[in-house]
C-alpha atoms as a PDB file:
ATOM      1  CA  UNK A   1     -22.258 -26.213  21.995  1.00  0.00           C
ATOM      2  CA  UNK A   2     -18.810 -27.145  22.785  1.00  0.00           C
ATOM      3  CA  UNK A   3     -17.885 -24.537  25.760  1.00  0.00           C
ATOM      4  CA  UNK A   4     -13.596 -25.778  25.415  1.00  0.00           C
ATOM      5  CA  UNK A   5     -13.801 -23.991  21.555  1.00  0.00           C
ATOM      6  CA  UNK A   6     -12.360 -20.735  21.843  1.00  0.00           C
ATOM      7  CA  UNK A   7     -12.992 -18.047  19.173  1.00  0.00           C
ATOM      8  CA  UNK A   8      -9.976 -16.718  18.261  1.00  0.00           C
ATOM      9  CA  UNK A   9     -11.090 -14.659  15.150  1.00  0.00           C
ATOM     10  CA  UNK A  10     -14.904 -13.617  14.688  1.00  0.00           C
ATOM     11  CA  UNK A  11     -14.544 -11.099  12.282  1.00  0.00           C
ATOM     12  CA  UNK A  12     -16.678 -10.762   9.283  1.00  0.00           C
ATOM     13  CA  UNK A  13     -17.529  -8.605   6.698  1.00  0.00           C
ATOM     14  CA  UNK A  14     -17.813  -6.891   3.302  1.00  0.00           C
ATOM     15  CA  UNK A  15     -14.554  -7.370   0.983  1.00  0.00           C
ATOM     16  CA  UNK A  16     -13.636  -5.495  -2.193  1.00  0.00           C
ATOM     17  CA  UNK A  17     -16.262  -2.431  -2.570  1.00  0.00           C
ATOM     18  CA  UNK A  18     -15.624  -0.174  -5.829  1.00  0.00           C
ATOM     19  CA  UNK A  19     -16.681   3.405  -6.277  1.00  0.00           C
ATOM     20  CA  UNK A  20     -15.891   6.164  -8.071  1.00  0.00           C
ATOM     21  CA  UNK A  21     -16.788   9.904  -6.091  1.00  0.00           C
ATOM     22  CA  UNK A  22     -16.311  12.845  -8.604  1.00  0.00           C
ATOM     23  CA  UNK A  23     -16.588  16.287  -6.666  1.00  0.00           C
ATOM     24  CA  UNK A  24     -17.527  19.080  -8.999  1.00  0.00           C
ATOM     25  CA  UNK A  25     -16.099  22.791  -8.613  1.00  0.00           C
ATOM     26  CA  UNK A  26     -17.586  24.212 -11.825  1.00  0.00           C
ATOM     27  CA  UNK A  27     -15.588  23.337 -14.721  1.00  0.00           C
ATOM     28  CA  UNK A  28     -13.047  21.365 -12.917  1.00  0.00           C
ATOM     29  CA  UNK A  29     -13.796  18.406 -11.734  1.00  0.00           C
ATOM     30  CA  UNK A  30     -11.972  15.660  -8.836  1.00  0.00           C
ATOM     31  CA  UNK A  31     -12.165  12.331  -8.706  1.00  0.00           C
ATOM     32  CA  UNK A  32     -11.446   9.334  -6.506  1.00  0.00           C
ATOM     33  CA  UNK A  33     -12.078   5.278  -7.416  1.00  0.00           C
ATOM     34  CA  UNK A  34     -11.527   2.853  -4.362  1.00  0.00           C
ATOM     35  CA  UNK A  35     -11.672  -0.494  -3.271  1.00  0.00           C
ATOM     36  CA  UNK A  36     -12.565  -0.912  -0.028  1.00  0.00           C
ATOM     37  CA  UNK A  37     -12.853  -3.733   2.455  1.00  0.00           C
ATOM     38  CA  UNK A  38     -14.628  -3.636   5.983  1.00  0.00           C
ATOM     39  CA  UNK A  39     -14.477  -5.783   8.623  1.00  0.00           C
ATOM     40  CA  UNK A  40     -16.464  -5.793  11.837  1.00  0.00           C
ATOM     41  CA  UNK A  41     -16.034  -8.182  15.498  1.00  0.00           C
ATOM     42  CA  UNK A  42     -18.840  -8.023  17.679  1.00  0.00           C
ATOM     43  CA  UNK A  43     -19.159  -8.445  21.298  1.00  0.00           C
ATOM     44  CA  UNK A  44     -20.494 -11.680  20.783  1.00  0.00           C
ATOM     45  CA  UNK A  45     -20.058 -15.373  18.813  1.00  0.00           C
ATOM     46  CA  UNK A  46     -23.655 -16.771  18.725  1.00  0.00           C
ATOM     47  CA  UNK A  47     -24.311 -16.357  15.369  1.00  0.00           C
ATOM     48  CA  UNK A  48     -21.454 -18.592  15.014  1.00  0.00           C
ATOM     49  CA  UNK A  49     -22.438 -20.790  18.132  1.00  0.00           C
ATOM     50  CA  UNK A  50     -26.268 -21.469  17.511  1.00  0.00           C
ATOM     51  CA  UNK A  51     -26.805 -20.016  14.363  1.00  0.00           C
ATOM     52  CA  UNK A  52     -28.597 -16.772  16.128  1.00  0.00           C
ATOM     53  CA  UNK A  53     -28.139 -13.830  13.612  1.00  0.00           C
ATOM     54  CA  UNK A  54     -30.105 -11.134  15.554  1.00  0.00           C
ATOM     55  CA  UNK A  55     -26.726  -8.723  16.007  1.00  0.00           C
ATOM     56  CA  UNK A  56     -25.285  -9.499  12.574  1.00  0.00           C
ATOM     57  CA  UNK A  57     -24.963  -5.724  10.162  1.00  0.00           C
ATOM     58  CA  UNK A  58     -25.335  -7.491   7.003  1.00  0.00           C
ATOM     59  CA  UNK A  59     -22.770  -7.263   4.423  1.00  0.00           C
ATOM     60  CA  UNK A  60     -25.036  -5.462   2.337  1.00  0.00           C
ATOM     61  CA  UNK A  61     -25.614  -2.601   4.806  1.00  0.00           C
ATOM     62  CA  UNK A  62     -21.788  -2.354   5.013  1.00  0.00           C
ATOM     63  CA  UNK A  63     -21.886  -1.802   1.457  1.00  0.00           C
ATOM     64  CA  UNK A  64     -24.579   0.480   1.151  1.00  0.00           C
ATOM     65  CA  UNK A  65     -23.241   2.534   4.350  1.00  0.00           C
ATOM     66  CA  UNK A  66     -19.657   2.810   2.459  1.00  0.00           C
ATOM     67  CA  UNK A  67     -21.390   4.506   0.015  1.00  0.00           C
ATOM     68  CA  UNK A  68     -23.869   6.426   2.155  1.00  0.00           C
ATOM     69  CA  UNK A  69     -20.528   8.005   3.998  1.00  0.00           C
ATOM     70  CA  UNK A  70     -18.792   8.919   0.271  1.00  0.00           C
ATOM     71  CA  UNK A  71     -21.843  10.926  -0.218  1.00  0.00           C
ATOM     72  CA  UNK A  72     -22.454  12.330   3.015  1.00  0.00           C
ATOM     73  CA  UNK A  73     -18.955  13.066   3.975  1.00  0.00           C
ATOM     74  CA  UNK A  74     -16.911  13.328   0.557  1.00  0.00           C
ATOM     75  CA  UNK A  75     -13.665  11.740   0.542  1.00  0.00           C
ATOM     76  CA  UNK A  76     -10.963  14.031   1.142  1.00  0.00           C
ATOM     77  CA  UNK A  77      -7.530  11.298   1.326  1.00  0.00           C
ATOM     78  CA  UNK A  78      -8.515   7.683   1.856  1.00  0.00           C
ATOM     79  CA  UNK A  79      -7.345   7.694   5.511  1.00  0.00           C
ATOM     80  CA  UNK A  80      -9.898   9.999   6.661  1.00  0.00           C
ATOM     81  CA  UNK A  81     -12.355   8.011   4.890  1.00  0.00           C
ATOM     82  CA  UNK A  82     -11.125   5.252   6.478  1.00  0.00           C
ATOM     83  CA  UNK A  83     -11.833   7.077   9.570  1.00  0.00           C
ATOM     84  CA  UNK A  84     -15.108   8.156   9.203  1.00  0.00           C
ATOM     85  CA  UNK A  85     -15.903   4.591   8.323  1.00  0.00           C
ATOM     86  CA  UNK A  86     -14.844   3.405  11.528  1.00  0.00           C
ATOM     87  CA  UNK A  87     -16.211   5.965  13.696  1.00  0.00           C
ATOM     88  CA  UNK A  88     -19.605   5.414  12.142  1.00  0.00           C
ATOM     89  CA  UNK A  89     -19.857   1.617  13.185  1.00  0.00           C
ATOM     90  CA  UNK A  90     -18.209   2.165  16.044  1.00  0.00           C
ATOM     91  CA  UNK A  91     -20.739   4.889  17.367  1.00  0.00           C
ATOM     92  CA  UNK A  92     -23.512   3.328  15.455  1.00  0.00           C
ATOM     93  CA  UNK A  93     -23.823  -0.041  16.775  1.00  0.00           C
ATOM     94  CA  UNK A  94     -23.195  -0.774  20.735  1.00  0.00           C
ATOM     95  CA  UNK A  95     -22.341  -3.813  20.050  1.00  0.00           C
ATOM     96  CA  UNK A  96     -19.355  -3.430  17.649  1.00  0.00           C
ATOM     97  CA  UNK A  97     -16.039  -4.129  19.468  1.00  0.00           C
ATOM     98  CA  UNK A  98     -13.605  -3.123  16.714  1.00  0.00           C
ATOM     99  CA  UNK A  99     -13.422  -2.076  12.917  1.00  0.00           C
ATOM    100  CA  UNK A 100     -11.099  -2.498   9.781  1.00  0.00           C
ATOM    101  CA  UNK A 101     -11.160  -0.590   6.754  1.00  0.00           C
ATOM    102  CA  UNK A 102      -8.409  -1.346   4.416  1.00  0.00           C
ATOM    103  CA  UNK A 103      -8.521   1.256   1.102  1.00  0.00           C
ATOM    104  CA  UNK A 104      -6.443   1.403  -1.622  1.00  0.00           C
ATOM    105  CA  UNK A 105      -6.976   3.917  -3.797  1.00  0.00           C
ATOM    106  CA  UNK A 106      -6.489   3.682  -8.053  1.00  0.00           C
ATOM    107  CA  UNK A 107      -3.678   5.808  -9.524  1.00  0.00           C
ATOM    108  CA  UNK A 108      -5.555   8.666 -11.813  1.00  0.00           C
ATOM    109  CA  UNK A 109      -3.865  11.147 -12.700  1.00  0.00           C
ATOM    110  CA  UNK A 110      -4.931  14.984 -14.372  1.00  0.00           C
ATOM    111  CA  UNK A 111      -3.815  14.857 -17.724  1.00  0.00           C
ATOM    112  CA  UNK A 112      -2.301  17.976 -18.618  1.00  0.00           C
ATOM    113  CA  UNK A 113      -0.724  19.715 -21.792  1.00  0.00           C
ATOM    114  CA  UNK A 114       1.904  22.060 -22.041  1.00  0.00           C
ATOM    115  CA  UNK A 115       1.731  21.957 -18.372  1.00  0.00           C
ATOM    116  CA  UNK A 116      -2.177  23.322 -18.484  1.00  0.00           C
ATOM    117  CA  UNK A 117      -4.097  21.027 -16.217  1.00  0.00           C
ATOM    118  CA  UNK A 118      -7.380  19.234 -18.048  1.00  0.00           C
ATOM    119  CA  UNK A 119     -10.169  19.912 -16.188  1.00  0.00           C
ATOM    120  CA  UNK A 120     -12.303  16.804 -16.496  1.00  0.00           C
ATOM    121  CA  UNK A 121      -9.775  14.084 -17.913  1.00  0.00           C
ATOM    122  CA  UNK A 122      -7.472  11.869 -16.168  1.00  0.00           C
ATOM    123  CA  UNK A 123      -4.805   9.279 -17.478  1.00  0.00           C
ATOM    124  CA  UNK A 124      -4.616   6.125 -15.083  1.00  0.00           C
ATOM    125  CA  UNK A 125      -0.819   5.892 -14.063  1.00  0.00           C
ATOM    126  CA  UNK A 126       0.194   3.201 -11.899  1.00  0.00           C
ATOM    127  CA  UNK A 127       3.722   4.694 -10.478  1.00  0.00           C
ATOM    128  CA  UNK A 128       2.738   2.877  -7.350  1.00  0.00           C
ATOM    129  CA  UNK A 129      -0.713   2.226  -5.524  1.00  0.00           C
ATOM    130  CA  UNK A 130      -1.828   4.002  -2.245  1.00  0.00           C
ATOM    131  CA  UNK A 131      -3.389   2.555   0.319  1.00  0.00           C
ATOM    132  CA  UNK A 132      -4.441   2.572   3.972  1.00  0.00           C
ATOM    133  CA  UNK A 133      -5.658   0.502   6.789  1.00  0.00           C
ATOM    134  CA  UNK A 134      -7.833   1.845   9.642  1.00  0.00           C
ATOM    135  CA  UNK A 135      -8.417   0.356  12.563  1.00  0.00           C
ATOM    136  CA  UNK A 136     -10.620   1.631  15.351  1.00  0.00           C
ATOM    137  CA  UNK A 137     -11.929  -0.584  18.894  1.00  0.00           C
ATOM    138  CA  UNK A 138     -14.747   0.685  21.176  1.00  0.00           C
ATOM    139  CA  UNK A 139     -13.826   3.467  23.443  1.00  0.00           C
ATOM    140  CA  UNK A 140     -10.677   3.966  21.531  1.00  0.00           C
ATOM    141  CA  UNK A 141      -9.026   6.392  18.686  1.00  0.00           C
ATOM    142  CA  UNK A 142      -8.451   5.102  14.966  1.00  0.00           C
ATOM    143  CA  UNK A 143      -5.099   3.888  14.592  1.00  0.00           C
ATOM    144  CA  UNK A 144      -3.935   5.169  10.747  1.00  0.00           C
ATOM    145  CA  UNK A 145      -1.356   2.949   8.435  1.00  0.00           C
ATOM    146  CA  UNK A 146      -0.777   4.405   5.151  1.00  0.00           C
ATOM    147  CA  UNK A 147       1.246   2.712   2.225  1.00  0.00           C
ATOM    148  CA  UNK A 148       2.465   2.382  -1.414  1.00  0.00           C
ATOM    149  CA  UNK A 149       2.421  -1.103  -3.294  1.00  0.00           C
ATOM    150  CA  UNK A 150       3.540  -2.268  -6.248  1.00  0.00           C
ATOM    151  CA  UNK A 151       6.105   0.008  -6.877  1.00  0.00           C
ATOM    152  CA  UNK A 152       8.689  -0.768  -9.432  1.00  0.00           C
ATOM    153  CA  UNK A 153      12.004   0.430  -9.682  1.00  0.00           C
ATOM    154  CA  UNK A 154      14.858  -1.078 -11.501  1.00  0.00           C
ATOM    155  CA  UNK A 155      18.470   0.318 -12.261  1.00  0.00           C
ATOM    156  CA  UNK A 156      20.714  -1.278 -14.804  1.00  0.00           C
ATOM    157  CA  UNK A 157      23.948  -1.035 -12.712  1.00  0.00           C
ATOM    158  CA  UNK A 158      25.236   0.614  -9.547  1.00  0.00           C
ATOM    159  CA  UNK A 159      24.153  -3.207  -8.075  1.00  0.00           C
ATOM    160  CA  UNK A 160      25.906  -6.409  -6.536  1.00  0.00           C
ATOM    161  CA  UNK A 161      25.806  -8.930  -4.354  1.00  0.00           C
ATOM    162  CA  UNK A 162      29.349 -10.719  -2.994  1.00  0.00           C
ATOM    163  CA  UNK A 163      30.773 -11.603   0.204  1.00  0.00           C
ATOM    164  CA  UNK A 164      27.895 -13.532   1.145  1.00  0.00           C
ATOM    165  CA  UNK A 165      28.603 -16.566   3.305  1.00  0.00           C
ATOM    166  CA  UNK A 166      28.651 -20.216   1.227  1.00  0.00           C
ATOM    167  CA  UNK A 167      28.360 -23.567   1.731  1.00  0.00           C
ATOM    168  CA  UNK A 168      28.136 -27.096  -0.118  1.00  0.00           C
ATOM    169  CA  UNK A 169      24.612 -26.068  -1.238  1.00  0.00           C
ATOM    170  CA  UNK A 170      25.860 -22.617  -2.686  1.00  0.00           C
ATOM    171  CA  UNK A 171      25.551 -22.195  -6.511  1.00  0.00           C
ATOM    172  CA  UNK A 172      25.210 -18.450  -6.188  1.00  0.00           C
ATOM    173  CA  UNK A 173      27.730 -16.503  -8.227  1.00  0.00           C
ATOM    174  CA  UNK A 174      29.178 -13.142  -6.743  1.00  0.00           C
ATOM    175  CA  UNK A 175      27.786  -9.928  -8.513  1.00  0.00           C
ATOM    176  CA  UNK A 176      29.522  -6.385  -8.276  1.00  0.00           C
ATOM    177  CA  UNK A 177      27.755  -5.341 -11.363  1.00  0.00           C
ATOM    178  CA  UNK A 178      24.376  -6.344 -12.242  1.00  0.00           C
ATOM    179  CA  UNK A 179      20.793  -5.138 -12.369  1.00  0.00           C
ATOM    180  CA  UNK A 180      18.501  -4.629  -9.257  1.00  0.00           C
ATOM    181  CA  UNK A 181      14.795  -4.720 -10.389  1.00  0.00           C
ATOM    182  CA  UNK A 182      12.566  -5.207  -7.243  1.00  0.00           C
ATOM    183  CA  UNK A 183       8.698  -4.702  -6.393  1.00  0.00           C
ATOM    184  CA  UNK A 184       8.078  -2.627  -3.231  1.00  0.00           C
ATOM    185  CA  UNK A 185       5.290  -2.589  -0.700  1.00  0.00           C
ATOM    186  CA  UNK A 186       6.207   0.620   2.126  1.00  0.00           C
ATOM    187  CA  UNK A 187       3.604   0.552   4.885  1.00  0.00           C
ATOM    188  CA  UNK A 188       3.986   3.032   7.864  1.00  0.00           C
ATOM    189  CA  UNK A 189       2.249   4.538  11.179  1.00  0.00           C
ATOM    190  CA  UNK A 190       1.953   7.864  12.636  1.00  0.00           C
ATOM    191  CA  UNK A 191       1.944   6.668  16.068  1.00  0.00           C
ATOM    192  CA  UNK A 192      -0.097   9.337  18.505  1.00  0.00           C
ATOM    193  CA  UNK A 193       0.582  12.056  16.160  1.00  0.00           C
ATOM    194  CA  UNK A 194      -3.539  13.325  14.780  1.00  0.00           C
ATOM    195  CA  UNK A 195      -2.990  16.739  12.872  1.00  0.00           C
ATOM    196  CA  UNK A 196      -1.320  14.834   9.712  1.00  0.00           C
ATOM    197  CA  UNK A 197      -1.292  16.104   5.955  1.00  0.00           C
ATOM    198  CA  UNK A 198      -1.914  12.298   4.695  1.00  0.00           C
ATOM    199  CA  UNK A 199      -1.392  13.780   1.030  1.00  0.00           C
ATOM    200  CA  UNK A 200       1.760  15.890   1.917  1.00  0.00           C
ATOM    201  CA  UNK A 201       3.227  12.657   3.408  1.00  0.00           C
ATOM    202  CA  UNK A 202       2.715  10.196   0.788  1.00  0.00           C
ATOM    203  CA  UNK A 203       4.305  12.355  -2.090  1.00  0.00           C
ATOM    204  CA  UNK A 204       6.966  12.656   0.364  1.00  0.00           C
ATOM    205  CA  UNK A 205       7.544   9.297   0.917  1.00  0.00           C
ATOM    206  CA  UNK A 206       6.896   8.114  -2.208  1.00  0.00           C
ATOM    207  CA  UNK A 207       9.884  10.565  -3.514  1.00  0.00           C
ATOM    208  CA  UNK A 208      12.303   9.261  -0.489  1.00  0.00           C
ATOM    209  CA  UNK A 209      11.333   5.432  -1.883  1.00  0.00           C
ATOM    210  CA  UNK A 210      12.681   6.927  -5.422  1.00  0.00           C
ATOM    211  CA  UNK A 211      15.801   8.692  -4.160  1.00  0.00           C
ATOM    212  CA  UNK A 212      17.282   6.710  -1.856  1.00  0.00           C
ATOM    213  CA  UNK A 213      16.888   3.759  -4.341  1.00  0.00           C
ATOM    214  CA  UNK A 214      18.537   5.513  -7.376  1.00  0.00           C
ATOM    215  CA  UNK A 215      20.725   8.034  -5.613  1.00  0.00           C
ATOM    216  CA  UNK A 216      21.999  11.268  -7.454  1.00  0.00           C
ATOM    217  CA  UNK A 217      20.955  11.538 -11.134  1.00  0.00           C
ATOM    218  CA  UNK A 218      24.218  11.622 -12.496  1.00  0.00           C
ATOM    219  CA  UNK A 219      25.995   8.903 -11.263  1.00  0.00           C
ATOM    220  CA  UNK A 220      23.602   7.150  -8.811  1.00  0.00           C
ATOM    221  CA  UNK A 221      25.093   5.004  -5.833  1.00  0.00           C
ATOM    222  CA  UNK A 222      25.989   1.199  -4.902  1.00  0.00           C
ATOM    223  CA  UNK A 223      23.585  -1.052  -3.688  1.00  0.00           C
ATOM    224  CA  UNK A 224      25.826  -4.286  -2.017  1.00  0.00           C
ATOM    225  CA  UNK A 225      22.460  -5.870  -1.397  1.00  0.00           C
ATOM    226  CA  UNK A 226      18.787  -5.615  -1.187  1.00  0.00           C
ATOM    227  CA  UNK A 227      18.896  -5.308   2.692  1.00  0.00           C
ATOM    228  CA  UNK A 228      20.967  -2.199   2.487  1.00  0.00           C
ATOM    229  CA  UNK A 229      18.207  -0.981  -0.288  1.00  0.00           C
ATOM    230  CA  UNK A 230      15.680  -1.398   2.206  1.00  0.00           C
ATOM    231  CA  UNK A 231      17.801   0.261   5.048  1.00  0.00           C
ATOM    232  CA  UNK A 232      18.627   3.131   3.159  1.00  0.00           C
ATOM    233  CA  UNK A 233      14.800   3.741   2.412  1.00  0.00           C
ATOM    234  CA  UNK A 234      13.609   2.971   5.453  1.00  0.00           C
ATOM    235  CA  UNK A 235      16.273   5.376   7.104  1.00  0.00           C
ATOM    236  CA  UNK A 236      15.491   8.261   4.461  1.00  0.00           C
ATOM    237  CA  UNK A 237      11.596   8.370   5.373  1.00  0.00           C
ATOM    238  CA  UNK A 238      12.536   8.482   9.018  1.00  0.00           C
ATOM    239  CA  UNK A 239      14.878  11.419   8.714  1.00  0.00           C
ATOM    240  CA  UNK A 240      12.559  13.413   6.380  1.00  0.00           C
ATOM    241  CA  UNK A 241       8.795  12.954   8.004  1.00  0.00           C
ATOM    242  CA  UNK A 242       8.997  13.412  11.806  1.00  0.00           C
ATOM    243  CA  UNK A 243       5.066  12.677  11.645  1.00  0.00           C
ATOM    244  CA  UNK A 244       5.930   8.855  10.825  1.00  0.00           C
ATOM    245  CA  UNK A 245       6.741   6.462  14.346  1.00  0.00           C
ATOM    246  CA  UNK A 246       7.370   3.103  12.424  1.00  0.00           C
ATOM    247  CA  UNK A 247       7.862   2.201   8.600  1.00  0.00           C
ATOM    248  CA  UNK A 248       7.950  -1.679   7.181  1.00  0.00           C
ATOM    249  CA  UNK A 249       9.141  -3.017   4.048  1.00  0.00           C
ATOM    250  CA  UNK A 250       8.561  -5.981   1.739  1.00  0.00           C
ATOM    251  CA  UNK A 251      11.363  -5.573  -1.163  1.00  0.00           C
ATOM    252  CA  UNK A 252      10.618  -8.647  -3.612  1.00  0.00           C
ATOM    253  CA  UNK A 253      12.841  -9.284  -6.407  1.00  0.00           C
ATOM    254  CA  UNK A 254      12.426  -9.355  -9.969  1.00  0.00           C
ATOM    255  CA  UNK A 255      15.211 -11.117 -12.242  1.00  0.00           C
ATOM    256  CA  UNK A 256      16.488 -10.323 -15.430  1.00  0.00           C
ATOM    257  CA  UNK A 257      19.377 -12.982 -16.659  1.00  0.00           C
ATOM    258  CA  UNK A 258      21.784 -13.096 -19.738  1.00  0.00           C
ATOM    259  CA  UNK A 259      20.545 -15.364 -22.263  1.00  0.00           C
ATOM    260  CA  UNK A 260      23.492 -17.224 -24.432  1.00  0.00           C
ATOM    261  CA  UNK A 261      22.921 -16.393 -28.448  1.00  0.00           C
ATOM    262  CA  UNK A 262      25.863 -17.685 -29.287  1.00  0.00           C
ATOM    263  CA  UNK A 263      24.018 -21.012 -30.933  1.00  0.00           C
ATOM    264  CA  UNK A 264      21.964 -17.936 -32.761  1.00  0.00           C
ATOM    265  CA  UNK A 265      25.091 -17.091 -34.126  1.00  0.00           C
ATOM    266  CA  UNK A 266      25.058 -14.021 -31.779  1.00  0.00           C
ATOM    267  CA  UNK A 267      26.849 -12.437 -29.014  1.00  0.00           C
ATOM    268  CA  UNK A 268      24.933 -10.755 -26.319  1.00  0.00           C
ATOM    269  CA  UNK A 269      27.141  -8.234 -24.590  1.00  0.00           C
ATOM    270  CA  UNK A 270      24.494  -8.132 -21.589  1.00  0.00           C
ATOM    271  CA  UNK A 271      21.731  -6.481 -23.992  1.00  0.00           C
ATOM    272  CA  UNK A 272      19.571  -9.688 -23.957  1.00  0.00           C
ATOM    273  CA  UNK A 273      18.246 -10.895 -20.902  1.00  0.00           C
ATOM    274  CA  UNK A 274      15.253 -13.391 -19.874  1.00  0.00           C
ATOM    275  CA  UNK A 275      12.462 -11.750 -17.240  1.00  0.00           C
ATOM    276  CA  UNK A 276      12.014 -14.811 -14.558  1.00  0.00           C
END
């Protein structure tokens, strides 16, 4: 054993979990299909140091209690899953210093027609994906992070970029008019606040994402860059959901550029463009 080695990361666990928990109320039914990964740090490293496994929860028993706690406790929104996943290991199991449960949750939605809801059927519609992380150590409360990934938005104008600084390396043209197409990952806290509608929020959210991007239907507004898109999101959730402490953003772009046809014998008035 080499006693200079420090341990900087012991955690272990059970990655990528699917289910599917349908609740039945007569006729109509719920449903909810996850992923979920756990991950577990004990209070000690020997089952790294000499190979002694005698406190290691297998990752099958993470599994199988995952699916255990769907069926014991129902899943009501992912984060309070999440939370009843870390309060069992953490009360289980004495030896359990902290827990992780990330979720993210598939986007089914009730099909309806003229505006009846179906009762058993569902159309899977990915305008974003929810998710969560959990996090919980010994003697301490969970600490909640919900979020929305891959979200896609794009407007076809209402977007530039100019009077950005240049140098010998620039090849960057200025843009006052172009389209902004961009992949979104929102991720936020609730800080000490514990009575939280985690449903309630997300919609909301997820709606101030939409807005602030697009603006009024009408006429929309400017975007001069992609860091004043992000701003004006971020700022929008914090104004509408007092619940929320701290929101994060990763706003990746997505290009669409004009094409030349003229050797097609063409001319592409900025209908034509290349995905890169």
């Amino acid at each position: 054993v080499n006693n200079d080695v420090e341990y900087v990361n012991s955690e272990y666990g059970k990655n990528m979990v699917k289910l599917l928990y349908v609740r039945r109320e007569g006729k109509v039914h719920c449903i909810k299909e996850l992923e979920v990964s756990v991950h577990l740090r004990l209070n000690s490293v020997k089952e790294y140091m000499i190979g002694e496994n005698c406190d290691v929860i297998p990752t099958d028993t993470i599994q199988n209690t995952i699916l255990a706690l769907a069926k014991c406790n129902g899943i009501k929104t992912i984060e309070e899953f999440g939370k009843d996943i870390c309060e069992y290991f953490i009360t289980s199991f004495c030896h359990v210093l902290f827990v992780s449960a990330f979720i993210q949750e598939v986007p089914w939605q009730r099909l309806e027609k003229d505006c009846v809801p179906h009762v058993h059927a569902f159309l899977f519609s990915p305008a974003g994906i929810r998710f969560c992380e959990v996090e919980q150590c010994q003697n301490g409360p969970a600490i909640v992070f919900s979020g929305i990934k891959d979200l896609k938005l794009m407007k076809t104008t209402q977007s530039g970029f100019s009077g950005f600084l240049k140098d010998k390396y620039t090849t960057l043209p200025e843009r006052t008019d172009r389209i902004l197409t961009t992949e979104i990952l929102i991720k936020w806290n609730y800080g000490e606040c514990q009575d939280v509608d985690y449903d309630c929020i997300w919609k909301t959210v997820h709606e101030c994402a939409l807005d602030a991007f697009s603006g009024p239907p009408e006429t929309g507004h400017y975007s001069p860059s992609y860091q004043k898109t992000v701003n004006d999101i971020q700022m929008l959730i914090l104004d509408t959901v007092p619940e929320i402490e701290a929101v994060e953003m990763i706003l990746s772009n997505i290009h669409y550029l004009f094409t030349d046809l003229e050797k097609l014998g063409l001319c592409n008035d900025k209908e034509v463009r290349i995905k890169y």
